[in-house]
Protein backbone atom coordinates (compact mmCIF):
# COMPACT_ATOMS: atom_id res chain seq x y z
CA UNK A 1 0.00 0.00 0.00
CA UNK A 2 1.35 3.44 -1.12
CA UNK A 3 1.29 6.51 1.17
CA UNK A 4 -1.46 7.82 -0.07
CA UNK A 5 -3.64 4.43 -0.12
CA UNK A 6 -3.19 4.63 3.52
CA UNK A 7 -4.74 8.38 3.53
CA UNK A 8 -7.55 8.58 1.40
CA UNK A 9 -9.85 5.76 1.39
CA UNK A 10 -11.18 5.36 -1.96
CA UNK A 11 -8.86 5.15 -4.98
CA UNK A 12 -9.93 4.55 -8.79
CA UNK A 13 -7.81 4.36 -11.59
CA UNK A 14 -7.38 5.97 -14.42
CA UNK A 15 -6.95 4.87 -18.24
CA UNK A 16 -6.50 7.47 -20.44
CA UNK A 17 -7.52 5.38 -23.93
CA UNK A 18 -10.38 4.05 -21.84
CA UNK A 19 -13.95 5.80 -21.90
CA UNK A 20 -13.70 8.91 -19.70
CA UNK A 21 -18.29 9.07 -19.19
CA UNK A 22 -17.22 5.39 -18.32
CA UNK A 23 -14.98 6.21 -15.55
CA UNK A 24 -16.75 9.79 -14.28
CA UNK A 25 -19.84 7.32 -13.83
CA UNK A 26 -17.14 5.35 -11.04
CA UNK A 27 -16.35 9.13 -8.43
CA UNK A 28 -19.31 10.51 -7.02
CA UNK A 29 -20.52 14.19 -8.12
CA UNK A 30 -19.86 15.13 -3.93
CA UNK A 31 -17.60 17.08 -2.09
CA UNK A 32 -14.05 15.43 -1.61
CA UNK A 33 -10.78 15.64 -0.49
CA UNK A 34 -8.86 13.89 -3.61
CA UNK A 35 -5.38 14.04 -4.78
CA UNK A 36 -4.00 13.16 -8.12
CA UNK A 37 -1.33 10.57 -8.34
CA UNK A 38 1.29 8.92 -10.96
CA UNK A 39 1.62 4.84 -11.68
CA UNK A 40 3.52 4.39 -9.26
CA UNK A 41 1.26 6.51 -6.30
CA UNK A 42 3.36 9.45 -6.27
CA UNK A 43 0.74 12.75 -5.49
CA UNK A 44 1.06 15.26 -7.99
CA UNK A 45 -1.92 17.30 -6.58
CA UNK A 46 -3.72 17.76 -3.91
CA UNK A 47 -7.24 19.90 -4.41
CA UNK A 48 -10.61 20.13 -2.46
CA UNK A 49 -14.07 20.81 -4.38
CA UNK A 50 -17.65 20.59 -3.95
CA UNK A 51 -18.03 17.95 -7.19
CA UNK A 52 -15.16 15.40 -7.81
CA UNK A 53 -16.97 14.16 -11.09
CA UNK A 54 -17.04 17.58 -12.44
CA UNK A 55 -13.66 18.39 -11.45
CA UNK A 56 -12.27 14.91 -13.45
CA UNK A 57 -14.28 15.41 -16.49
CA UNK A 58 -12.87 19.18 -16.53
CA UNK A 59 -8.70 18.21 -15.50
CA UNK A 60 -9.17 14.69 -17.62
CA UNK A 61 -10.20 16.12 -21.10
CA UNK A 62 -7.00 18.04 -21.99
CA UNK A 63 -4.95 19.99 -21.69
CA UNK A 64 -5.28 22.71 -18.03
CA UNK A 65 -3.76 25.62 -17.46
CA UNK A 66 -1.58 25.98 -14.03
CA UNK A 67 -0.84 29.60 -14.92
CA UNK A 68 -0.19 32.12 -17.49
CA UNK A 69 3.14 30.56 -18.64
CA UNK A 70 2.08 26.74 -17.69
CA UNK A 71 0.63 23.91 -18.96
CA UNK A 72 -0.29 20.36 -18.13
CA UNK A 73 -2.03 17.41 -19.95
CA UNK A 74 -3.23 15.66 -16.66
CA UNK A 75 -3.89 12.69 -18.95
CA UNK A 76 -0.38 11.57 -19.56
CA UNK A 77 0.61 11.66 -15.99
CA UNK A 78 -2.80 11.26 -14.07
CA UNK A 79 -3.08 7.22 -13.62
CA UNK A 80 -4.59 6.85 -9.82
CA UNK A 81 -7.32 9.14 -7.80
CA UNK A 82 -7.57 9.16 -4.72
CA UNK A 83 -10.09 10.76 -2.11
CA UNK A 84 -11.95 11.03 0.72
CA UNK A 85 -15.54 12.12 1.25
CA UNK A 86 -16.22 15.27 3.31
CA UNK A 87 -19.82 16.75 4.16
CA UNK A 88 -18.47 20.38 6.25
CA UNK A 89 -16.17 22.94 5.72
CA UNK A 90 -14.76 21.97 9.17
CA UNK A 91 -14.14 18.04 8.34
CA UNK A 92 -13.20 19.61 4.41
CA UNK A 93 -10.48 21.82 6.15
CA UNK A 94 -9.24 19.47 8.54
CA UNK A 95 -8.98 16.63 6.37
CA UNK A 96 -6.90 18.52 3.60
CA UNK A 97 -4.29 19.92 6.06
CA UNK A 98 -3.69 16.56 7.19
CA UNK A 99 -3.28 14.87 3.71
CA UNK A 100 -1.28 17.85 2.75
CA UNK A 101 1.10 17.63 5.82
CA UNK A 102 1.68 14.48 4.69
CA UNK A 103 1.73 13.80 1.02
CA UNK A 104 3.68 17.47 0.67
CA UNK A 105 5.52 17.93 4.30
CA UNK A 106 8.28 20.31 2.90
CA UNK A 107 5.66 22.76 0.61
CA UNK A 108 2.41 22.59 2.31
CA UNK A 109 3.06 25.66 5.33
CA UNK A 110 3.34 28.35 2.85
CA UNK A 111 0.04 27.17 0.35
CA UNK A 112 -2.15 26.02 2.45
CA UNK A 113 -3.56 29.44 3.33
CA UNK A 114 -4.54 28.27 6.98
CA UNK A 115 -4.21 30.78 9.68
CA UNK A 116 -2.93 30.61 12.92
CA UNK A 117 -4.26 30.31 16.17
CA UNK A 118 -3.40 33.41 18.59
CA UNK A 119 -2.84 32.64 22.69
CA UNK A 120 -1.96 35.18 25.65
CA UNK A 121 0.80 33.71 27.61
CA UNK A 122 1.74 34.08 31.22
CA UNK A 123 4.06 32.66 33.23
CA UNK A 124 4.04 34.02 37.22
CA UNK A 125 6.24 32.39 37.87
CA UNK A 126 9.23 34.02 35.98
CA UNK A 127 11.67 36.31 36.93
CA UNK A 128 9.47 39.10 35.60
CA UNK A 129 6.56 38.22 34.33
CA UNK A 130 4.25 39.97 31.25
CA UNK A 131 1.01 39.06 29.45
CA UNK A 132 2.54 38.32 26.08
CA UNK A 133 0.35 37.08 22.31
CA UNK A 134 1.99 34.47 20.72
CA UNK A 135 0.94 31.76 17.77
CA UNK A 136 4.28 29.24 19.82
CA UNK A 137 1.64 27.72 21.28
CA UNK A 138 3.01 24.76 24.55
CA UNK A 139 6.76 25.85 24.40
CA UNK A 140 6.94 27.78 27.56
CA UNK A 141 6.51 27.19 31.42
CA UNK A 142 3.09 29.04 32.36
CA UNK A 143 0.11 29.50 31.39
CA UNK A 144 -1.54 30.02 27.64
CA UNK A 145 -5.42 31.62 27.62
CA UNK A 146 -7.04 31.30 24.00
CA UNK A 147 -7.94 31.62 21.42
CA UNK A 148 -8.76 35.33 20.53
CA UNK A 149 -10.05 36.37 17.34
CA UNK A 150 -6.82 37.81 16.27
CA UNK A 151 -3.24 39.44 17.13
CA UNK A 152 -5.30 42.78 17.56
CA UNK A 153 -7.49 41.46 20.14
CA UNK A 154 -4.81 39.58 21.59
CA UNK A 155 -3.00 43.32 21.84
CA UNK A 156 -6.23 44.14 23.31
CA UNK A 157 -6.71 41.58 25.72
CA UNK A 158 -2.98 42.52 26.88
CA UNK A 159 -4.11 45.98 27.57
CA UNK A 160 -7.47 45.57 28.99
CA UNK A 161 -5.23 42.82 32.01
CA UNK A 162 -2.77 45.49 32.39
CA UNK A 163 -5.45 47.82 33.09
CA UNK A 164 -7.84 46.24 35.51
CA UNK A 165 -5.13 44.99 37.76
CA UNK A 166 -2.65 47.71 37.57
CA UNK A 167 0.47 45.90 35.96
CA UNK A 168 3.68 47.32 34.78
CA UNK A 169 3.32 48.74 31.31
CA UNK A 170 7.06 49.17 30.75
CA UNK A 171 8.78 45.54 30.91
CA UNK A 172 12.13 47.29 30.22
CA UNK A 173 11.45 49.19 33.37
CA UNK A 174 10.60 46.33 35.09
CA UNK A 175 13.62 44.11 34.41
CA UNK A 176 15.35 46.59 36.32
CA UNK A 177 13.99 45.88 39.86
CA UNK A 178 14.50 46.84 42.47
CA UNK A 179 16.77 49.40 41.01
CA UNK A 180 14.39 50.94 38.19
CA UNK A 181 12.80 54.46 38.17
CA UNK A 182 9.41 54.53 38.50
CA UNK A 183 7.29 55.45 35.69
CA UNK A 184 4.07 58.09 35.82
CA UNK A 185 1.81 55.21 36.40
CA UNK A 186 2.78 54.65 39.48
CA UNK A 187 2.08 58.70 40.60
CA UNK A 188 -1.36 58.21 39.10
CA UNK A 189 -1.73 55.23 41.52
CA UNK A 190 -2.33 52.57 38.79
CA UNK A 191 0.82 50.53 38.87
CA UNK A 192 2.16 49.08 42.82
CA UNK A 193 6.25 49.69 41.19
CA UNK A 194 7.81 46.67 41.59
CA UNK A 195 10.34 48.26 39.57
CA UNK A 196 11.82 50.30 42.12
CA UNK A 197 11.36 48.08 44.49
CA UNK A 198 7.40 49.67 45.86
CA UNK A 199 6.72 45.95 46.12
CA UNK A 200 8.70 43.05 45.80
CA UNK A 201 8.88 41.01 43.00
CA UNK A 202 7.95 38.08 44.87
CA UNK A 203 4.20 40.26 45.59
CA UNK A 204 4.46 41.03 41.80
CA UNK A 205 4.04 37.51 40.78
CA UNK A 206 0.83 37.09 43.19
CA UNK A 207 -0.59 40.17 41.81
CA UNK A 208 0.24 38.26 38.10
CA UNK A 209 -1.08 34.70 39.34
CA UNK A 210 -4.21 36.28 40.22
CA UNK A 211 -4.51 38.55 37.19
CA UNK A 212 -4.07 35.54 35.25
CA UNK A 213 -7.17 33.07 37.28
CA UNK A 214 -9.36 35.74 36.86
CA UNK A 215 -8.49 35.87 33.03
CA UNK A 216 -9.36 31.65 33.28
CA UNK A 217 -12.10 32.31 34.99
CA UNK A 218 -14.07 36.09 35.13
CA UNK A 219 -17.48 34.45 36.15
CA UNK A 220 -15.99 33.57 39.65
CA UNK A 221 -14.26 37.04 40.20
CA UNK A 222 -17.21 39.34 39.11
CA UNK A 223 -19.43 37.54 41.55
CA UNK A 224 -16.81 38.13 44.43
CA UNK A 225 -16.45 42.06 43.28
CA UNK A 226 -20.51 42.13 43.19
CA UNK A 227 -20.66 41.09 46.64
CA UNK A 228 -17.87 43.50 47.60
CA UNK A 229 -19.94 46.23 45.88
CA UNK A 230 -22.88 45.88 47.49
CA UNK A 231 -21.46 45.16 50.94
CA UNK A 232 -19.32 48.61 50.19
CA UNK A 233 -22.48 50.35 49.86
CA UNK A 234 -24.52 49.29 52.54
CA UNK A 235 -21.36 50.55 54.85
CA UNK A 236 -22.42 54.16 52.50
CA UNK A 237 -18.68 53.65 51.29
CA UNK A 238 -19.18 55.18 48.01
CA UNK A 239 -16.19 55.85 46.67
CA UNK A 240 -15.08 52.54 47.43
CA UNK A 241 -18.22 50.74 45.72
CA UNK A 242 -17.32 53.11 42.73
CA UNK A 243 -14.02 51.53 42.15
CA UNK A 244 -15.67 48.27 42.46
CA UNK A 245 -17.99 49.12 40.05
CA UNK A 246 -15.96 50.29 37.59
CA UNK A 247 -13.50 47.30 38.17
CA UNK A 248 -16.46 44.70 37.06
CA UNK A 249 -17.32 46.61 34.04
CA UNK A 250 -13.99 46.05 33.29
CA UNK A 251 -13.85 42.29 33.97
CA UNK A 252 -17.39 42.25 32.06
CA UNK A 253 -15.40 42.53 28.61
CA UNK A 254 -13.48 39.54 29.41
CA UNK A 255 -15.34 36.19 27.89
CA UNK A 256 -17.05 38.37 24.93
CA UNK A 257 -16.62 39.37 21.58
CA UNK A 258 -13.28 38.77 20.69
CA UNK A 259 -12.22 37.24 23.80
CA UNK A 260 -15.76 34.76 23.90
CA UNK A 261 -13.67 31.55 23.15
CA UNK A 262 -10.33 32.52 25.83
CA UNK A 263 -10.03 29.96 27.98
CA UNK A 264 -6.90 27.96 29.54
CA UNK A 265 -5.09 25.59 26.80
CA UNK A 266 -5.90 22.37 28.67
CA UNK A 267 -9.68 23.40 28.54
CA UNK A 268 -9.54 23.97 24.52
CA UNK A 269 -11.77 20.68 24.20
CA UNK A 270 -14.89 20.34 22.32
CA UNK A 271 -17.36 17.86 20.49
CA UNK A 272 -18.46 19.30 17.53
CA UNK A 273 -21.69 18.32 15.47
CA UNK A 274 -20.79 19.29 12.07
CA UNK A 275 -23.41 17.98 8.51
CA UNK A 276 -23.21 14.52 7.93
CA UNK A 277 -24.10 12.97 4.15
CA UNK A 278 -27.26 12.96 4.32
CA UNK A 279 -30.24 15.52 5.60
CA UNK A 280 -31.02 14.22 9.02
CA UNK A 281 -27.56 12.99 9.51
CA UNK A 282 -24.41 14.36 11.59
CA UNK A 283 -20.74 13.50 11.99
CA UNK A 284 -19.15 14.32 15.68
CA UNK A 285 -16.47 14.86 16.46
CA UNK A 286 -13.72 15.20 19.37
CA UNK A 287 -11.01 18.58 19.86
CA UNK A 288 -8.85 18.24 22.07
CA UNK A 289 -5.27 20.42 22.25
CA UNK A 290 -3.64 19.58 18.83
CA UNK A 291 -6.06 16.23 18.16
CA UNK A 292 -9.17 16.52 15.91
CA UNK A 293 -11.05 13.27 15.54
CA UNK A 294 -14.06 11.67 14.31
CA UNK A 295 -15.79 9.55 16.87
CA UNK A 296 -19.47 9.19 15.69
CA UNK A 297 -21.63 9.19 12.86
CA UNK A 298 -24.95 10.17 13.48
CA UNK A 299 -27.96 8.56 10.91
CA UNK A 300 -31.35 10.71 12.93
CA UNK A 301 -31.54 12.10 16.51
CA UNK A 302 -29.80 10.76 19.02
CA UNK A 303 -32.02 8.46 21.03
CA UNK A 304 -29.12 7.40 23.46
CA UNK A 305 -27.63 10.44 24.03
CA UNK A 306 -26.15 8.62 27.68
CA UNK A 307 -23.52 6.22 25.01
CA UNK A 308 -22.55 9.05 22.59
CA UNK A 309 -21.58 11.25 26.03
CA UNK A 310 -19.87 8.30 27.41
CA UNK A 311 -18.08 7.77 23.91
CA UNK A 312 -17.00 11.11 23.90
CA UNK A 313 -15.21 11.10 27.22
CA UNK A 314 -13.85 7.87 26.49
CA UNK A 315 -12.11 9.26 23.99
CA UNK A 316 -10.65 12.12 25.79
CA UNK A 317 -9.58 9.83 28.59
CA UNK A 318 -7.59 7.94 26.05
CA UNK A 319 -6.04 11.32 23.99
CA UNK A 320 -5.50 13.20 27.49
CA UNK A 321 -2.12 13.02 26.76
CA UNK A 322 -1.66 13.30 23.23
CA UNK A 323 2.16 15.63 22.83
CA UNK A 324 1.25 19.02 21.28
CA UNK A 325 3.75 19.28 18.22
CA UNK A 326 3.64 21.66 15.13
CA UNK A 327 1.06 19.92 13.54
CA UNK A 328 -1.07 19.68 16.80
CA UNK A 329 -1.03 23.70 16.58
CA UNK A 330 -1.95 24.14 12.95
CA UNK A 331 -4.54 22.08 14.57
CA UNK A 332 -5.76 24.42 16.82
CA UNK A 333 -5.61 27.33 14.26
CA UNK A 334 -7.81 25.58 12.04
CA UNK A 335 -10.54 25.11 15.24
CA UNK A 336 -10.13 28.56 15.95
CA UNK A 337 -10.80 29.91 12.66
CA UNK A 338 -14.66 27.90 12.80
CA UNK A 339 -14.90 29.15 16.42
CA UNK A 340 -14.68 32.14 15.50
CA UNK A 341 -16.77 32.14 11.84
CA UNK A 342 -19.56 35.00 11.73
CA UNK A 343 -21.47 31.99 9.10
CA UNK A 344 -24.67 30.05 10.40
CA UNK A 345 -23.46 27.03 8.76
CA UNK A 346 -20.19 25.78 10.72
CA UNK A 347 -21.95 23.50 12.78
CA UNK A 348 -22.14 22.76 17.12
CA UNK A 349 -19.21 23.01 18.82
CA UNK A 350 -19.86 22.02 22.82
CA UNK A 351 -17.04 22.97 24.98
CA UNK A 352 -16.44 19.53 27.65
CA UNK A 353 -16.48 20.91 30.49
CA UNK A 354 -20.15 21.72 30.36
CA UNK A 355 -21.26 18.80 28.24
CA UNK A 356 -24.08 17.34 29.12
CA UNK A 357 -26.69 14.33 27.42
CA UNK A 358 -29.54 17.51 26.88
CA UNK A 359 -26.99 19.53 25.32
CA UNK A 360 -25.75 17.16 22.74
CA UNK A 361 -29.62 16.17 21.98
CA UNK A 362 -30.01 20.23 21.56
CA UNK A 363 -27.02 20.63 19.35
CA UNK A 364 -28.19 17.95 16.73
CA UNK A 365 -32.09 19.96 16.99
CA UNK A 366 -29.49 23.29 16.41
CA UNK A 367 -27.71 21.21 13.64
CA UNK A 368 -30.69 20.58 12.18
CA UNK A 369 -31.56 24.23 11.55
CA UNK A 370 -28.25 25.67 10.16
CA UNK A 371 -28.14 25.90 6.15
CA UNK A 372 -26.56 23.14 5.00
CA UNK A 373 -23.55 23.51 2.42
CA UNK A 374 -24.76 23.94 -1.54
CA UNK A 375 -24.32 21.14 -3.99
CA UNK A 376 -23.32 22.55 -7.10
CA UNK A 377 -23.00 21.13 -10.57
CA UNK A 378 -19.60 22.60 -11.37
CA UNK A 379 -16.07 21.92 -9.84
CA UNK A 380 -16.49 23.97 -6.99
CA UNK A 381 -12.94 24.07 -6.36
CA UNK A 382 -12.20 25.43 -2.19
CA UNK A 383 -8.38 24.27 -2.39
CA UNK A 384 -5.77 23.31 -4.26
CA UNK A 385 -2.29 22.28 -3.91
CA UNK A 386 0.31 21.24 -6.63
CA UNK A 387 3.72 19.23 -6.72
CA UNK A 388 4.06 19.93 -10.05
């Protein structure tokens, strides 16, 4: 079995004196993943598109151009097909990086067009610690909180942390404790100065640790500061229970918009319900940090919703400690770009940790009422990748 037997799961071959309606009638007119390959299995191409049979009858008749200056008869060199069935742009764009990693490992990065995922890392536990964005997702000691929309809202999310809990804005300031100068902030009562020594750097890192739970968790901390709020002004402390105040409606920004999907790495685990082949069916699937996997195909409605959640954790149990590498964060960029899609039709995704047998019977109902993708009669081509 070539490489690429052991990818895609449906292969037909091609004759190029033999009758081309003939062999169309063999690929179905659905969207695949499929790749292009010489006699002896070597990929030549790797494409995605909505109908494979219209995309062979259009590449098999002649001659194609690759570009201005370029091009190829596929039927000399075309002998073996090879693809995979998808029914989502999710499963579409997962499958394809995958295959691509592997059929073109040195190439794929820059032509692949996916987009990275971007984190906020913290580590209090550094020397001098600072809220950071970064894409090197897993390299460092500490702690990464994500995904955000983008490096502008991670810039943000920076800001509105430094803000709230009155960090040190200047980190080449800061290296220099306890022997720094002290910048304005610290006049205007919004930073404690660790860099001159104000605090120690030792109280630093608690103020960090804590800036950085709240970040994991905001819920918890604007239910402690609305308590504090209220008790403040039933004691008629006013100006106190004005600082609260304005402190939550800080902390209110944190979980929305941009920031809606920020959570610790180890919590970035889902089940997504994404289209299945047919109308009233549904594919689902596990994310986990760096693993995306199928784990169910769904024909109707789930009528034992009890075995697909014990499935699902099943599967985590037994990926818990899957290594994040390289490909494990292209991974996560690839969730993060359908987290984040404004489009009604990129399907359920149902964060564990609040997973529960009514939710997943809600997210097939929700499913169920999100346009499903277009057929088309043309190619319909989403992707495409060459060796040639």
């Amino acid at each position: 079995m070539s490489q690429i037997d052991a990818i895609l799961d449906h292969r037909v071959d091609f004759d190029p004196e033999g009758d081309l309606d003939g062999f169309l009638r063999q690929v179905p007119a659905k969207w695949v993943v499929y790749a292009f390959a010489d006699a002896a299995g070597q990929p030549l191409q790797l494409l995605c598109v909505k109908n494979l049979r219209a995309s062979l009858k259009r590449r098999l008749q002649g001659e194609e151009m690759l570009c201005l200056s370029k091009r190829v008869n596929y039927r000399e060199i075309v002998r073996q097909i090879h693809f995979r069935r998808v029914d989502s742009a999710f499963e579409a764009d997962w499958v394809y990086h995958d295959i691509a990693q592997q059929v073109f490992p040195e190439t794929y990065q820059g032509m692949v067009g996916f987009r990275p995922a971007w984190f906020i890392h913290i580590d209090p536990e550094a020397e001098f610690p600072r809220y950071s964005k970064t894409i090197d997702i897993g390299n460092k000691p500490g702690r990464y909180i994500g995904p955000v929309e983008d490096k502008h809202a991670a810039a943000r999310l920076m800001e509105l942390m430094e803000d709230a809990f009155d960090l040190c804005r200047y980190y080449n300031i800061l290296v220099q404790a306890p022997h720094g100068r002290a910048c304005p902030y610290k006049e205007m009562g919004k930073c404690p100065a660790p860099c001159d020594g104000s605090i120690s750097m030792d109280q630093y890192r608690r103020m960090i640790e804590w800036s950085a739970a709240t970040l994991a968790d905001p819920a918890e901390m604007i239910r402690e500061q609305n308590q504090r709020m209220r008790d403040a002004a039933a004691d008629q402390r006013f100006e106190t229970a004005s600082k609260i105040k304005s402190f939550i409606e800080q902390l209110s920004k944190l979980g929305k918009g941009a920031f809606r999907h920020a959570r610790p790495l180890r919590e970035f685990a889902y089940a997504v319900l994404q289209p299945g082949p047919s109308t009233r069916s549904a594919k689902l699937f596990l994310i986990l940090p760096g693993l995306i996997e199928e784990i169910a195909d769904l024909l109707d409605e789930p009528s034992r919703p009890s075995e697909l959640l014990g499935a699902i954790f099943t599967a985590a149990e037994e990926h818990a400690n899957v290594p994040l590498g390289p490909k494990g964060v292209e991974r996560i960029g690839i969730v993060a770009h359908h987290l984040f899609s404004p489009k009604q039709t990129q399907g359920i995704f149902l964060p564990l940790s609040n997973i529960t047998e009514k939710t997943i019977v809600k997210a097939y109902k929700d499913l169920q009422r999100q346009k499903r993708p277009d057929e088309v009669e043309g190619e319909g081509v989403l992707k495409e990748l060459q060796a040639m």
